[in-house]
PDB file of N, CA and C in Angstrom:
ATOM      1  N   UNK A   1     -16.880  -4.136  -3.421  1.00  0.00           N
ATOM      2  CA  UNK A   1     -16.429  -5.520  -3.425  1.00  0.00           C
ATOM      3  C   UNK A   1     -17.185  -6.279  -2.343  1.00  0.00           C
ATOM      4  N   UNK A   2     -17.519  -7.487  -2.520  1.00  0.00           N
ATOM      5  CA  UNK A   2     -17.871  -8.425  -2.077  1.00  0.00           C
ATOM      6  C   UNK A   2     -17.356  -9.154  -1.142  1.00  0.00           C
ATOM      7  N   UNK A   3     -17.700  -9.633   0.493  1.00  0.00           N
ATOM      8  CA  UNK A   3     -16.060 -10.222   1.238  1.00  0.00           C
ATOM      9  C   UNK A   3     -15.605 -11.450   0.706  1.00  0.00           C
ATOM     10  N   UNK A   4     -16.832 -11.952   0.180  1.00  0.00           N
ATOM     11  CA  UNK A   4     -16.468 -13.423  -0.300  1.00  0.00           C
ATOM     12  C   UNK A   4     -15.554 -12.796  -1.334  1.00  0.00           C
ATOM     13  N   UNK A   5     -15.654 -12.137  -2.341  1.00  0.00           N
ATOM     14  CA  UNK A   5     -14.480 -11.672  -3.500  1.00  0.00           C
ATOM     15  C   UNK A   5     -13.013 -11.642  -2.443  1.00  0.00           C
ATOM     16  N   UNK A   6     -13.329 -10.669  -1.490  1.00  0.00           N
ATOM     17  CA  UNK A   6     -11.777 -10.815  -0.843  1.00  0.00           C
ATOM     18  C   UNK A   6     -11.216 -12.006  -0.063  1.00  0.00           C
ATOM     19  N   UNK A   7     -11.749 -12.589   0.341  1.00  0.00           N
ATOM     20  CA  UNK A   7     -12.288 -14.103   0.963  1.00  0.00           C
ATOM     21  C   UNK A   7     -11.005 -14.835   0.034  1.00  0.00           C
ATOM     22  N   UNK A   8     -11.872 -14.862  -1.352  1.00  0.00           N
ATOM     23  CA  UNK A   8     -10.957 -15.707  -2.634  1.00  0.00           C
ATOM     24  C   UNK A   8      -9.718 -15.324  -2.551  1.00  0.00           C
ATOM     25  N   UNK A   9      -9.412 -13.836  -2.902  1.00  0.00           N
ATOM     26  CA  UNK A   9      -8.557 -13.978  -2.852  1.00  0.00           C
ATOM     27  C   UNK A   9      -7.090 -13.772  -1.972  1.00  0.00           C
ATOM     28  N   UNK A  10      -7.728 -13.890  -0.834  1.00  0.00           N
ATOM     29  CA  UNK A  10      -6.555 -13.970   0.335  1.00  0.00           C
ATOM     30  C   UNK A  10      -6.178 -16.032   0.213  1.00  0.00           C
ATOM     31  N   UNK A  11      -7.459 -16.499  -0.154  1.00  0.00           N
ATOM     32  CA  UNK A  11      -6.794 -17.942  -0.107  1.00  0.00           C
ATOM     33  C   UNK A  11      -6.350 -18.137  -1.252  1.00  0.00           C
ATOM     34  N   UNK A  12      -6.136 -17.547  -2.281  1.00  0.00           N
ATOM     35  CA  UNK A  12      -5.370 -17.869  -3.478  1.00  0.00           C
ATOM     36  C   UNK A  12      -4.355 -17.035  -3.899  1.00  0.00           C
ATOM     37  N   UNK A  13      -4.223 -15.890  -2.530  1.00  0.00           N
ATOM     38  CA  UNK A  13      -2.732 -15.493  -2.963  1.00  0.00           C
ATOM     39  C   UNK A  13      -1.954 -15.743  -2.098  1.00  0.00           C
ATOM     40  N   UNK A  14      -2.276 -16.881  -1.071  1.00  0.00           N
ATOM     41  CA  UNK A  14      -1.091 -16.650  -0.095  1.00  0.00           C
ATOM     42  C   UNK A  14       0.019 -17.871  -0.595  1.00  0.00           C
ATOM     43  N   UNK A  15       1.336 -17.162  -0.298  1.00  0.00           N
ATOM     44  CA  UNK A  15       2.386 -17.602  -0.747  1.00  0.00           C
ATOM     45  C   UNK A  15       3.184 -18.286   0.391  1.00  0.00           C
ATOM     46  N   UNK A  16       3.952 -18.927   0.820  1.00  0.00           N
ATOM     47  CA  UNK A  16       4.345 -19.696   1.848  1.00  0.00           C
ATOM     48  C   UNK A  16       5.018 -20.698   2.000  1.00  0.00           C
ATOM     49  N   UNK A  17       6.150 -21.090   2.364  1.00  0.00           N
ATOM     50  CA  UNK A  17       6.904 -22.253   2.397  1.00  0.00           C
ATOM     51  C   UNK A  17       6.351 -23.399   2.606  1.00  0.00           C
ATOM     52  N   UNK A  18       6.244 -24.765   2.699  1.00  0.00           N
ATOM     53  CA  UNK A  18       5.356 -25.772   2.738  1.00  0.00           C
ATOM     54  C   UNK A  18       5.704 -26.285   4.621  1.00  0.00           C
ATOM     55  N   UNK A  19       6.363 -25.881   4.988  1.00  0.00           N
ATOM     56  CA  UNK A  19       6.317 -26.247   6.027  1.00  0.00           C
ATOM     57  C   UNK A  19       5.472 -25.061   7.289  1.00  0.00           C
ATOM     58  N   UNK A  20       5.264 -24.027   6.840  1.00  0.00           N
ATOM     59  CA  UNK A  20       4.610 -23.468   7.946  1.00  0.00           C
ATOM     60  C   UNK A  20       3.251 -23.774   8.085  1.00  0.00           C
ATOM     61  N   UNK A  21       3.431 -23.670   9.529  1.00  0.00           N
ATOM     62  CA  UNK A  21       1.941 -23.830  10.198  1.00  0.00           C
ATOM     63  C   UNK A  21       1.309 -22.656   9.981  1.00  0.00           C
ATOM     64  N   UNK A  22       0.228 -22.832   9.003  1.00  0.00           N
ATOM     65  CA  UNK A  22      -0.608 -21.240   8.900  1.00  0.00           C
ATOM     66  C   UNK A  22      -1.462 -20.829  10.070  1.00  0.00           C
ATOM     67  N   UNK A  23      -2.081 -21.821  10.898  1.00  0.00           N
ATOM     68  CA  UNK A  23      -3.012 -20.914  11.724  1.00  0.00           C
ATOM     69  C   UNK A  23      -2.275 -20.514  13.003  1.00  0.00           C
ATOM     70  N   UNK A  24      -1.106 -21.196  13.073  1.00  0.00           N
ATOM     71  CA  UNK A  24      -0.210 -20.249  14.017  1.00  0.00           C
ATOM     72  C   UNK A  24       0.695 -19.115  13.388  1.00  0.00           C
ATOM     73  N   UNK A  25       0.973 -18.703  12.433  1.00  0.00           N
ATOM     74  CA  UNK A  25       1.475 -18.102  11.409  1.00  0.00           C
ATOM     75  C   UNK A  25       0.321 -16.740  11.562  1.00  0.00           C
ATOM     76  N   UNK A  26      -1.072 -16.988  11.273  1.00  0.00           N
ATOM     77  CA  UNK A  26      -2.007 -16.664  11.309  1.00  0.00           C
ATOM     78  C   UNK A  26      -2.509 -15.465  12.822  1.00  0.00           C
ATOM     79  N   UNK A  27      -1.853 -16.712  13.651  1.00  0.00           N
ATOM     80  CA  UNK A  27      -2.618 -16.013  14.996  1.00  0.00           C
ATOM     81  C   UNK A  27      -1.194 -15.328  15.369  1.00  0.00           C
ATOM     82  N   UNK A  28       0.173 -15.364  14.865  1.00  0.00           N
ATOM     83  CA  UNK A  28       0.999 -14.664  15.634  1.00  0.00           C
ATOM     84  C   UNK A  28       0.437 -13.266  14.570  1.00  0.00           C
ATOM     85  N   UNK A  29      -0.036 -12.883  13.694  1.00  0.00           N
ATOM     86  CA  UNK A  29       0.221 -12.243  13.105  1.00  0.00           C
ATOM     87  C   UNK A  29      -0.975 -11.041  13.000  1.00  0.00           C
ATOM     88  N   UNK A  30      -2.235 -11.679  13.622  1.00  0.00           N
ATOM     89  CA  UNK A  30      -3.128 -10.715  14.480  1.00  0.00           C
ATOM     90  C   UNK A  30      -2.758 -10.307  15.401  1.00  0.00           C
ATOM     91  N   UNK A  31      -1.777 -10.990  15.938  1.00  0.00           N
ATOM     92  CA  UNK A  31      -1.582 -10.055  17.353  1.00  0.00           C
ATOM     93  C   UNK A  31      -0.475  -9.030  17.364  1.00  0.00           C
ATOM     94  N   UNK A  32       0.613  -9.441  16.001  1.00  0.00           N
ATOM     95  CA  UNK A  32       1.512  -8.517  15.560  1.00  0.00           C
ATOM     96  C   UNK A  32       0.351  -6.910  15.031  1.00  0.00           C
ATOM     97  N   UNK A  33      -0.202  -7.024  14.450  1.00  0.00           N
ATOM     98  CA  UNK A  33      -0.983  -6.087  13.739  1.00  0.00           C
ATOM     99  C   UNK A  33      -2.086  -5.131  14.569  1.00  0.00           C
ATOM    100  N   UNK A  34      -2.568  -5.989  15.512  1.00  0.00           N
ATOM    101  CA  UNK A  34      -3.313  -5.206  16.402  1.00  0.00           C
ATOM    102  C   UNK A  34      -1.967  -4.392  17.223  1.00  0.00           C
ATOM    103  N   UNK A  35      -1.121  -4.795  17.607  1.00  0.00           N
ATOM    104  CA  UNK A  35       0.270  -4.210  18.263  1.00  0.00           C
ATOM    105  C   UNK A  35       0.576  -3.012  17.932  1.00  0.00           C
ATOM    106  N   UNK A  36       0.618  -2.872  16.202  1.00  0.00           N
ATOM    107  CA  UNK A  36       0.573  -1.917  15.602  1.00  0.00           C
ATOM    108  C   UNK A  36      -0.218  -1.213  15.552  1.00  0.00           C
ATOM    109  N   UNK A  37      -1.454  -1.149  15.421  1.00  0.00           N
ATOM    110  CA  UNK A  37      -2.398  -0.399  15.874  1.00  0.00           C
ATOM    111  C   UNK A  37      -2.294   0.153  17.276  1.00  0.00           C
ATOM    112  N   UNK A  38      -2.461  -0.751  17.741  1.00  0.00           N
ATOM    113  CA  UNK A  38      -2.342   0.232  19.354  1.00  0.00           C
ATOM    114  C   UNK A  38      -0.980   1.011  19.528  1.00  0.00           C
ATOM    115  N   UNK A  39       0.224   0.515  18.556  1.00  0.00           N
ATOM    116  CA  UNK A  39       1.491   1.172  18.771  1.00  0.00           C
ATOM    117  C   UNK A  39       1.076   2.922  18.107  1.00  0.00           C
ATOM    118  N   UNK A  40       0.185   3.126  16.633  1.00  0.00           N
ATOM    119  CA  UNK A  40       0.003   4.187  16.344  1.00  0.00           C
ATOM    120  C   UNK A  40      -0.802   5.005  17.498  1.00  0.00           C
ATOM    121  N   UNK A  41      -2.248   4.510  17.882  1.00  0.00           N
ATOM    122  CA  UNK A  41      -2.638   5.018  18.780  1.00  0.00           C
ATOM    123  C   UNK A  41      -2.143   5.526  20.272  1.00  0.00           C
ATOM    124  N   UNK A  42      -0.505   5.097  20.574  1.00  0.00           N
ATOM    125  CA  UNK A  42       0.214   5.500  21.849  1.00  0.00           C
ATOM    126  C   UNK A  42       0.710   6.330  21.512  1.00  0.00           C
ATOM    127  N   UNK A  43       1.304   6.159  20.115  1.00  0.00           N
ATOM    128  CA  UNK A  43       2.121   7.905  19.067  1.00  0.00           C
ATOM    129  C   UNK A  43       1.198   8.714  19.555  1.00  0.00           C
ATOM    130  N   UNK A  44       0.012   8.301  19.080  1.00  0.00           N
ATOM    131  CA  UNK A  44      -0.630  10.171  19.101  1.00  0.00           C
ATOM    132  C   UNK A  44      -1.168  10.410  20.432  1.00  0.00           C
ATOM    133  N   UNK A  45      -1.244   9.409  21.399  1.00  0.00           N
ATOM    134  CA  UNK A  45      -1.684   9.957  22.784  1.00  0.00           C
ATOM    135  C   UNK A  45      -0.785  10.991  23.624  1.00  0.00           C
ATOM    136  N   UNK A  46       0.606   9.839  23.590  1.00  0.00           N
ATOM    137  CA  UNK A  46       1.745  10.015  24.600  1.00  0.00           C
ATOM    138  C   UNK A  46       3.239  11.012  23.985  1.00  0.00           C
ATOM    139  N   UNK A  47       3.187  11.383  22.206  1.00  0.00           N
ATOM    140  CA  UNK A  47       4.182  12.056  21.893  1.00  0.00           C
ATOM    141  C   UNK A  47       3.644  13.078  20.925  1.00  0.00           C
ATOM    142  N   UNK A  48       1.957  13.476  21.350  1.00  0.00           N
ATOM    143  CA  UNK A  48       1.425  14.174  20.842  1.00  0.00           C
ATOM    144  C   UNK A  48       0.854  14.159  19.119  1.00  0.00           C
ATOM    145  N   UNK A  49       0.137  15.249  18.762  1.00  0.00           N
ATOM    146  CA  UNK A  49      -0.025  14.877  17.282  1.00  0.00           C
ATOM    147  C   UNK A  49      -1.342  14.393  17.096  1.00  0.00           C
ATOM    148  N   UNK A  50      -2.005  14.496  15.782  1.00  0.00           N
ATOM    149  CA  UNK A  50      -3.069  13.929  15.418  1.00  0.00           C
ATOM    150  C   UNK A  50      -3.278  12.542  15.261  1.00  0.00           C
ATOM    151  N   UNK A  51      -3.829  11.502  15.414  1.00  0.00           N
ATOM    152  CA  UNK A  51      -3.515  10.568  15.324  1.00  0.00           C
ATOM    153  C   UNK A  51      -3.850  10.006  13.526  1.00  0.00           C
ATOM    154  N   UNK A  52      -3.113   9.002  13.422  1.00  0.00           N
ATOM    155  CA  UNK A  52      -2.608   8.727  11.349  1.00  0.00           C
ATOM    156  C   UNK A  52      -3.846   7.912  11.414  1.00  0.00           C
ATOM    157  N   UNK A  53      -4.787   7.914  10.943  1.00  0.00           N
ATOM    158  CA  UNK A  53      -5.867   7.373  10.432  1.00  0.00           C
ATOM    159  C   UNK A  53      -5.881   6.728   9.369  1.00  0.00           C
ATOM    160  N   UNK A  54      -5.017   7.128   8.125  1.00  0.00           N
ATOM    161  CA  UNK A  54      -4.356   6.217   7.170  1.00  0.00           C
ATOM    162  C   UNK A  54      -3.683   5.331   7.137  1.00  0.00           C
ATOM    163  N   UNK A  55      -3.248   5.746   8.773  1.00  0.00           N
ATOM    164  CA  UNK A  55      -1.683   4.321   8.621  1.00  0.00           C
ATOM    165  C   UNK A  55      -2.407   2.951   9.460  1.00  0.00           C
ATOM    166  N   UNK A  56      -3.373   3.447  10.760  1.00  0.00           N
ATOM    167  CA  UNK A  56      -4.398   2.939  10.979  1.00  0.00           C
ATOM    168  C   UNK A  56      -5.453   1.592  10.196  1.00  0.00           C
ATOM    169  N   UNK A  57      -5.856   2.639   9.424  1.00  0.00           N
ATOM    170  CA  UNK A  57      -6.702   1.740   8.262  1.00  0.00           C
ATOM    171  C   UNK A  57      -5.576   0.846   7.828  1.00  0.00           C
ATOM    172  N   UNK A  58      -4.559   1.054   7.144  1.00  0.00           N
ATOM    173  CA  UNK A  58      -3.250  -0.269   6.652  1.00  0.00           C
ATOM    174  C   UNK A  58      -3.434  -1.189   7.579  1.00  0.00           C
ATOM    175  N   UNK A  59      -2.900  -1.159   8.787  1.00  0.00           N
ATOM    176  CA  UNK A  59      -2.746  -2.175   9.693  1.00  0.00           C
ATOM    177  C   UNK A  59      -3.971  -2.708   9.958  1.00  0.00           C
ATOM    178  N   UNK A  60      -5.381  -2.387   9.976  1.00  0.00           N
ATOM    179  CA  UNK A  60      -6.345  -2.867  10.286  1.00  0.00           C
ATOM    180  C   UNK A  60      -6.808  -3.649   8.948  1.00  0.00           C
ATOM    181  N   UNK A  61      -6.399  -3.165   7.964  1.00  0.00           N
ATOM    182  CA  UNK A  61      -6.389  -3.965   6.783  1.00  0.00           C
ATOM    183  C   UNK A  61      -6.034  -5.444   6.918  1.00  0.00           C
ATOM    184  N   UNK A  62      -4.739  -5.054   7.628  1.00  0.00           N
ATOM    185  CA  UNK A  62      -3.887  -6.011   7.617  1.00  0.00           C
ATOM    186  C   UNK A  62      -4.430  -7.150   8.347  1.00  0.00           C
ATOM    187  N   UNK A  63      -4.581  -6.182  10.137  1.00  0.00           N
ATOM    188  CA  UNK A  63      -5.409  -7.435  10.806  1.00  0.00           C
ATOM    189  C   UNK A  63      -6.273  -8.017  10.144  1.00  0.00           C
ATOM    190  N   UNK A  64      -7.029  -7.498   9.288  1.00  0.00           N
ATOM    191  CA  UNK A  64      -8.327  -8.737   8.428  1.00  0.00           C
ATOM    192  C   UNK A  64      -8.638  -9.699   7.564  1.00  0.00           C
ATOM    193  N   UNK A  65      -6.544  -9.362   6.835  1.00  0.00           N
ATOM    194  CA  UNK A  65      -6.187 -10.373   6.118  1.00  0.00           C
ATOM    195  C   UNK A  65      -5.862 -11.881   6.844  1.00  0.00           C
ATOM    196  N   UNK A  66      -4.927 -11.258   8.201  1.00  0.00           N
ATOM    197  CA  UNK A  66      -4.757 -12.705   9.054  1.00  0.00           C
ATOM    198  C   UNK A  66      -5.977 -13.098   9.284  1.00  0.00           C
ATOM    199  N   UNK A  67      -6.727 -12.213   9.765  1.00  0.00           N
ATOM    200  CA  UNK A  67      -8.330 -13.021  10.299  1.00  0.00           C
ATOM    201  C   UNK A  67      -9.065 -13.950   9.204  1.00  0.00           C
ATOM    202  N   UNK A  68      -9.100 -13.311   8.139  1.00  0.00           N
ATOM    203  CA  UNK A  68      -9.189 -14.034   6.906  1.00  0.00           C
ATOM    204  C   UNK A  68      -8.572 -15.355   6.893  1.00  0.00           C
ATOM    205  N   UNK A  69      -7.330 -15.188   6.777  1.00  0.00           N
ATOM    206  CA  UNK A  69      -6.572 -16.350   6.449  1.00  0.00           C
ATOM    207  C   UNK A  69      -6.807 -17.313   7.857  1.00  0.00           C
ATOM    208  N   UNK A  70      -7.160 -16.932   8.499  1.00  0.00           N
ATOM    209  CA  UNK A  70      -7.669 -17.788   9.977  1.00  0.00           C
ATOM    210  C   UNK A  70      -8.749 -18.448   9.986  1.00  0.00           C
ATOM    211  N   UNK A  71      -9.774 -17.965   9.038  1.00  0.00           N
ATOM    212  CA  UNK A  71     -10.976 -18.885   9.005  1.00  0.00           C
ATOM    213  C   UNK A  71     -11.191 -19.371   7.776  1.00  0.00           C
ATOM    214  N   UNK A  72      -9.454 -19.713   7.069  1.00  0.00           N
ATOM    215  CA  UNK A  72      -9.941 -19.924   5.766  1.00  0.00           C
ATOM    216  C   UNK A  72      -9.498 -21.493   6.225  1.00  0.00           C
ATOM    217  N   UNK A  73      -7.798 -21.593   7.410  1.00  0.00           N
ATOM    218  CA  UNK A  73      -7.548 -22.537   7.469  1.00  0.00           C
ATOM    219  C   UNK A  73      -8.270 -23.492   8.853  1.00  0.00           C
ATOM    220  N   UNK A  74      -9.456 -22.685   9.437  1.00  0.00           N
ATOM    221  CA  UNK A  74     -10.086 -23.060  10.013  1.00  0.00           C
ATOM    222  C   UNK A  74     -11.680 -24.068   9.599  1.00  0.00           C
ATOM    223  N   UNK A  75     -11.499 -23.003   7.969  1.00  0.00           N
ATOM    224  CA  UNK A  75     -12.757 -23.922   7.205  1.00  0.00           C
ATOM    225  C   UNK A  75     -13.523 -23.281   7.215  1.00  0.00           C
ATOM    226  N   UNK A  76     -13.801 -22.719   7.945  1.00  0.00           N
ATOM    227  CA  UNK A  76     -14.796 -21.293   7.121  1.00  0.00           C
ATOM    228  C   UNK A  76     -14.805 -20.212   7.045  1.00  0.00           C
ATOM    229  N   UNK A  77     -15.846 -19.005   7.035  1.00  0.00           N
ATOM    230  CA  UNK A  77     -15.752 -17.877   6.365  1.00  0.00           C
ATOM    231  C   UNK A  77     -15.556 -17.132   7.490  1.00  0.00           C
ATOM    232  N   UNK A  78     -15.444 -15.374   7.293  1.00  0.00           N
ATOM    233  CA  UNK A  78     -15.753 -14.700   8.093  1.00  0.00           C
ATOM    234  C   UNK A  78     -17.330 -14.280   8.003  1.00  0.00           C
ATOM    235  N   UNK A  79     -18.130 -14.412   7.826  1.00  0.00           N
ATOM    236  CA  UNK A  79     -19.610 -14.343   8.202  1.00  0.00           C
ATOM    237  C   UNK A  79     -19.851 -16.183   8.949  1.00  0.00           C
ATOM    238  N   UNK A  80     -19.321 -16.972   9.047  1.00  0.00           N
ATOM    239  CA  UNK A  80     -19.150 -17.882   9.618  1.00  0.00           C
ATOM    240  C   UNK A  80     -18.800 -17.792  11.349  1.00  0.00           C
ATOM    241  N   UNK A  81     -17.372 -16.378  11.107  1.00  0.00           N
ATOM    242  CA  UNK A  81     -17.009 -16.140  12.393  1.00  0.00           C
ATOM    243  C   UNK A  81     -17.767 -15.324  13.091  1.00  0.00           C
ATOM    244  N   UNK A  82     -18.102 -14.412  12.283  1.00  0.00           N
ATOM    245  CA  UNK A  82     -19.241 -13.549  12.574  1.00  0.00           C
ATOM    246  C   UNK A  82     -20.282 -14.109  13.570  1.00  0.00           C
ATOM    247  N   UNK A  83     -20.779 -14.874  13.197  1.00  0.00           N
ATOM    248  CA  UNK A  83     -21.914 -15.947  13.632  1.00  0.00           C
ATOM    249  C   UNK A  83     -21.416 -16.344  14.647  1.00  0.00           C
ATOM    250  N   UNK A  84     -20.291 -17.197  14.682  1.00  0.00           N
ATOM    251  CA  UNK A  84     -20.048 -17.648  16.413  1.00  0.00           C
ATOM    252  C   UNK A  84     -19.940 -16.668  16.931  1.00  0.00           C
ATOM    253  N   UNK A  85     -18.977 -15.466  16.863  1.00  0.00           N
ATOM    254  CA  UNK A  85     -18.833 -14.098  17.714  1.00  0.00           C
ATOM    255  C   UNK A  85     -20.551 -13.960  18.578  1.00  0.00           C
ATOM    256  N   UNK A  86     -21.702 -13.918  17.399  1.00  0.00           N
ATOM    257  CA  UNK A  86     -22.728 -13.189  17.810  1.00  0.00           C
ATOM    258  C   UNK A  86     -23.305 -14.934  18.745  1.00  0.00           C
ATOM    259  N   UNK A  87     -22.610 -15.780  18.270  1.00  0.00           N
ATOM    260  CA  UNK A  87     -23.943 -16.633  19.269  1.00  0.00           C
ATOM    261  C   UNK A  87     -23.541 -16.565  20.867  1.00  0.00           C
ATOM    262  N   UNK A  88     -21.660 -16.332  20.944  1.00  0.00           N
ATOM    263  CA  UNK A  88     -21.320 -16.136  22.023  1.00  0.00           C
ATOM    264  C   UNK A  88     -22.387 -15.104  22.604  1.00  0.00           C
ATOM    265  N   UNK A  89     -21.570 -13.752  22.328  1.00  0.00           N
ATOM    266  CA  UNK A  89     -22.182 -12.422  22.686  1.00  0.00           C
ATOM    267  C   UNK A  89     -24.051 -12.434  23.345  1.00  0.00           C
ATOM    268  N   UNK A  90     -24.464 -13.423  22.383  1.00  0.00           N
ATOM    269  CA  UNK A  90     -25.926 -13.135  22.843  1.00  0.00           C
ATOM    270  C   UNK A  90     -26.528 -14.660  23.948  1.00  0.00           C
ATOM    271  N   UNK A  91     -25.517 -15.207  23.838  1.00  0.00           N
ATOM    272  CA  UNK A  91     -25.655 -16.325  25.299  1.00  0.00           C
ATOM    273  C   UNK A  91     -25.059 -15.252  26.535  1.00  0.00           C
ATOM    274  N   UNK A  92     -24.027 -14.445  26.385  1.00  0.00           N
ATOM    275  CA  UNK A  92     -23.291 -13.633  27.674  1.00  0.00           C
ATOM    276  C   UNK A  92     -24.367 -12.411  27.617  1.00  0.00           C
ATOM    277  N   UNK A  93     -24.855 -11.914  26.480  1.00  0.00           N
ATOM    278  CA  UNK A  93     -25.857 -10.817  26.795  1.00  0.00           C
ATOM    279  C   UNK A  93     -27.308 -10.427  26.042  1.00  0.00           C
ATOM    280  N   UNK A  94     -27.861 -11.490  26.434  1.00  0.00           N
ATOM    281  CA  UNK A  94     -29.298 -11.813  25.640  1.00  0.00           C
ATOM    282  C   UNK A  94     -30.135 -10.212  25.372  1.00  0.00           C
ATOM    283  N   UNK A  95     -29.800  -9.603  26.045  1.00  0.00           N
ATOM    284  CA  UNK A  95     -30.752  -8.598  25.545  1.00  0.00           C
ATOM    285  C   UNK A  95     -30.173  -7.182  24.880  1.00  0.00           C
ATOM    286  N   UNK A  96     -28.863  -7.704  24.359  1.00  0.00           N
ATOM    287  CA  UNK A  96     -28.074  -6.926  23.723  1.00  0.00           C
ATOM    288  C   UNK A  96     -27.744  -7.232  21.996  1.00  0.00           C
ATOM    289  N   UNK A  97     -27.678  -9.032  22.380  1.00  0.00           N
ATOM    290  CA  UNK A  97     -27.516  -9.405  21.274  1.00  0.00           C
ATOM    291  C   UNK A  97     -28.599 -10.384  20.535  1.00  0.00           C
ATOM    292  N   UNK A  98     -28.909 -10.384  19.861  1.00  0.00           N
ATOM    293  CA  UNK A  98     -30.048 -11.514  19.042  1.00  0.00           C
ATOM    294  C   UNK A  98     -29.195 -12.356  18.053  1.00  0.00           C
ATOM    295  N   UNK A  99     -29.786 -13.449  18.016  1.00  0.00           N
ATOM    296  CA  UNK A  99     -29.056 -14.328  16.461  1.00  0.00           C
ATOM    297  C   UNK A  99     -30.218 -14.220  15.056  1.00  0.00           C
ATOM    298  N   UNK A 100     -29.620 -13.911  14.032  1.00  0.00           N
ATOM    299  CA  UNK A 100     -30.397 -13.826  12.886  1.00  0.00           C
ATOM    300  C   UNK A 100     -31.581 -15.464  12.700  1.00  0.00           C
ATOM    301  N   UNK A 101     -32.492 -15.006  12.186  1.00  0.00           N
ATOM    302  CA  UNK A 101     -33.972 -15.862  12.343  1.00  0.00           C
ATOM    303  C   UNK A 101     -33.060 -17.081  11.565  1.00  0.00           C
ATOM    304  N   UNK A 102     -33.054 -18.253  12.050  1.00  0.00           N
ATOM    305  CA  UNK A 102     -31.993 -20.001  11.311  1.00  0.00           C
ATOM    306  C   UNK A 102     -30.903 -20.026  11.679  1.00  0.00           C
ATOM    307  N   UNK A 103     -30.063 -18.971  12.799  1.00  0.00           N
ATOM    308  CA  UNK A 103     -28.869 -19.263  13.543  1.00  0.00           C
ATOM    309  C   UNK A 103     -28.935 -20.071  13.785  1.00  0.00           C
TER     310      UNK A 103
END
Protein backbone atom coordinates (compact mmCIF):
# COMPACT_ATOMS: atom_id res chain seq x y z
CA UNK A 1 0.00 0.00 0.00
CA UNK A 2 0.69 3.35 -0.81
CA UNK A 3 0.77 6.19 2.26
CA UNK A 4 -1.13 8.42 0.21
CA UNK A 5 -3.78 5.23 -0.08
CA UNK A 6 -3.68 5.32 3.81
CA UNK A 7 -3.50 9.10 3.88
CA UNK A 8 -7.24 8.81 2.08
CA UNK A 9 -8.36 6.89 4.05
CA UNK A 10 -7.79 8.04 7.59
CA UNK A 11 -9.44 11.42 6.21
CA UNK A 12 -12.45 9.72 5.02
CA UNK A 13 -13.04 7.52 7.79
CA UNK A 14 -12.86 9.62 10.59
CA UNK A 15 -16.03 9.79 12.43
CA UNK A 16 -16.61 12.56 15.06
CA UNK A 17 -19.03 14.79 16.66
CA UNK A 18 -19.12 18.25 14.97
CA UNK A 19 -17.95 20.00 17.72
CA UNK A 20 -14.53 18.56 18.40
CA UNK A 21 -11.45 20.17 17.90
CA UNK A 22 -9.48 17.58 15.82
CA UNK A 23 -5.97 18.80 16.04
CA UNK A 24 -6.24 18.89 19.71
CA UNK A 25 -8.17 15.64 19.69
CA UNK A 26 -5.27 14.71 17.47
CA UNK A 27 -2.34 15.81 19.61
CA UNK A 28 -3.92 14.47 22.93
CA UNK A 29 -3.99 11.30 21.26
CA UNK A 30 -0.25 10.92 20.13
CA UNK A 31 0.70 11.40 23.29
CA UNK A 32 -1.94 8.89 24.67
CA UNK A 33 -0.39 6.22 22.24
CA UNK A 34 3.19 6.86 22.54
CA UNK A 35 2.24 6.37 26.56
CA UNK A 36 1.30 3.13 25.55
CA UNK A 37 4.10 2.24 23.95
CA UNK A 38 6.43 3.18 26.44
CA UNK A 39 3.80 1.65 29.01
CA UNK A 40 4.51 -1.93 27.04
CA UNK A 41 8.14 -1.30 26.95
CA UNK A 42 8.24 -0.72 31.13
CA UNK A 43 6.16 -4.30 31.21
CA UNK A 44 8.95 -5.99 29.79
CA UNK A 45 11.85 -4.07 31.42
CA UNK A 46 10.62 -3.73 35.08
CA UNK A 47 8.07 -7.01 35.50
CA UNK A 48 10.15 -9.04 33.33
CA UNK A 49 9.25 -11.06 30.10
CA UNK A 50 9.84 -10.67 26.48
CA UNK A 51 8.79 -7.66 25.32
CA UNK A 52 5.02 -7.86 22.92
CA UNK A 53 6.18 -6.68 19.67
CA UNK A 54 2.70 -7.24 18.33
CA UNK A 55 1.01 -5.22 20.76
CA UNK A 56 3.78 -2.65 20.06
CA UNK A 57 3.25 -2.50 16.34
CA UNK A 58 -0.90 -1.81 17.28
CA UNK A 59 -0.13 1.16 19.21
CA UNK A 60 2.45 2.45 16.87
CA UNK A 61 -0.08 1.91 14.28
CA UNK A 62 -2.09 3.81 16.14
CA UNK A 63 0.35 6.65 16.83
CA UNK A 64 0.41 7.11 12.88
CA UNK A 65 -3.12 7.32 12.50
CA UNK A 66 -3.21 10.51 14.92
CA UNK A 67 -0.11 11.75 13.12
CA UNK A 68 -1.98 11.27 10.03
CA UNK A 69 -4.97 12.84 11.07
CA UNK A 70 -2.61 15.79 12.28
CA UNK A 71 -1.35 16.72 9.02
CA UNK A 72 -4.44 16.12 7.38
CA UNK A 73 -6.07 18.92 9.62
CA UNK A 74 -2.96 20.79 9.36
CA UNK A 75 -3.17 20.64 5.40
CA UNK A 76 -0.80 18.49 4.49
CA UNK A 77 0.72 15.22 4.10
CA UNK A 78 3.01 13.14 5.97
CA UNK A 79 5.88 13.31 3.37
CA UNK A 80 5.06 17.04 3.82
CA UNK A 81 5.95 16.45 7.58
CA UNK A 82 8.61 14.47 6.70
CA UNK A 83 10.17 17.38 4.94
CA UNK A 84 9.92 19.90 7.72
CA UNK A 85 11.25 17.15 10.26
CA UNK A 86 14.35 16.83 7.75
CA UNK A 87 14.74 20.68 7.05
CA UNK A 88 14.81 21.14 10.86
CA UNK A 89 17.25 18.21 11.54
CA UNK A 90 19.65 19.35 8.80
CA UNK A 91 19.73 23.24 9.88
CA UNK A 92 20.60 21.60 13.76
CA UNK A 93 22.92 19.00 12.00
CA UNK A 94 24.20 19.78 8.54
CA UNK A 95 26.40 17.03 8.18
CA UNK A 96 24.08 14.44 9.28
CA UNK A 97 21.24 15.52 7.49
CA UNK A 98 20.80 16.72 3.72
CA UNK A 99 17.45 17.99 2.08
CA UNK A 100 16.39 16.14 -1.13
CA UNK A 101 17.73 18.13 -4.51
CA UNK A 102 14.13 21.14 -4.73
CA UNK A 103 13.62 21.10 -0.86
Amino acid sequence: MRIEEYEQQVAGGTIMRPDVDMLKHCILGMNEEAGECAGIVKKSEYAGGALNLERLDEEAGDLLWYVTRFCIERGYTLADLALLNLRKLAKRHPTKYTLPEGA
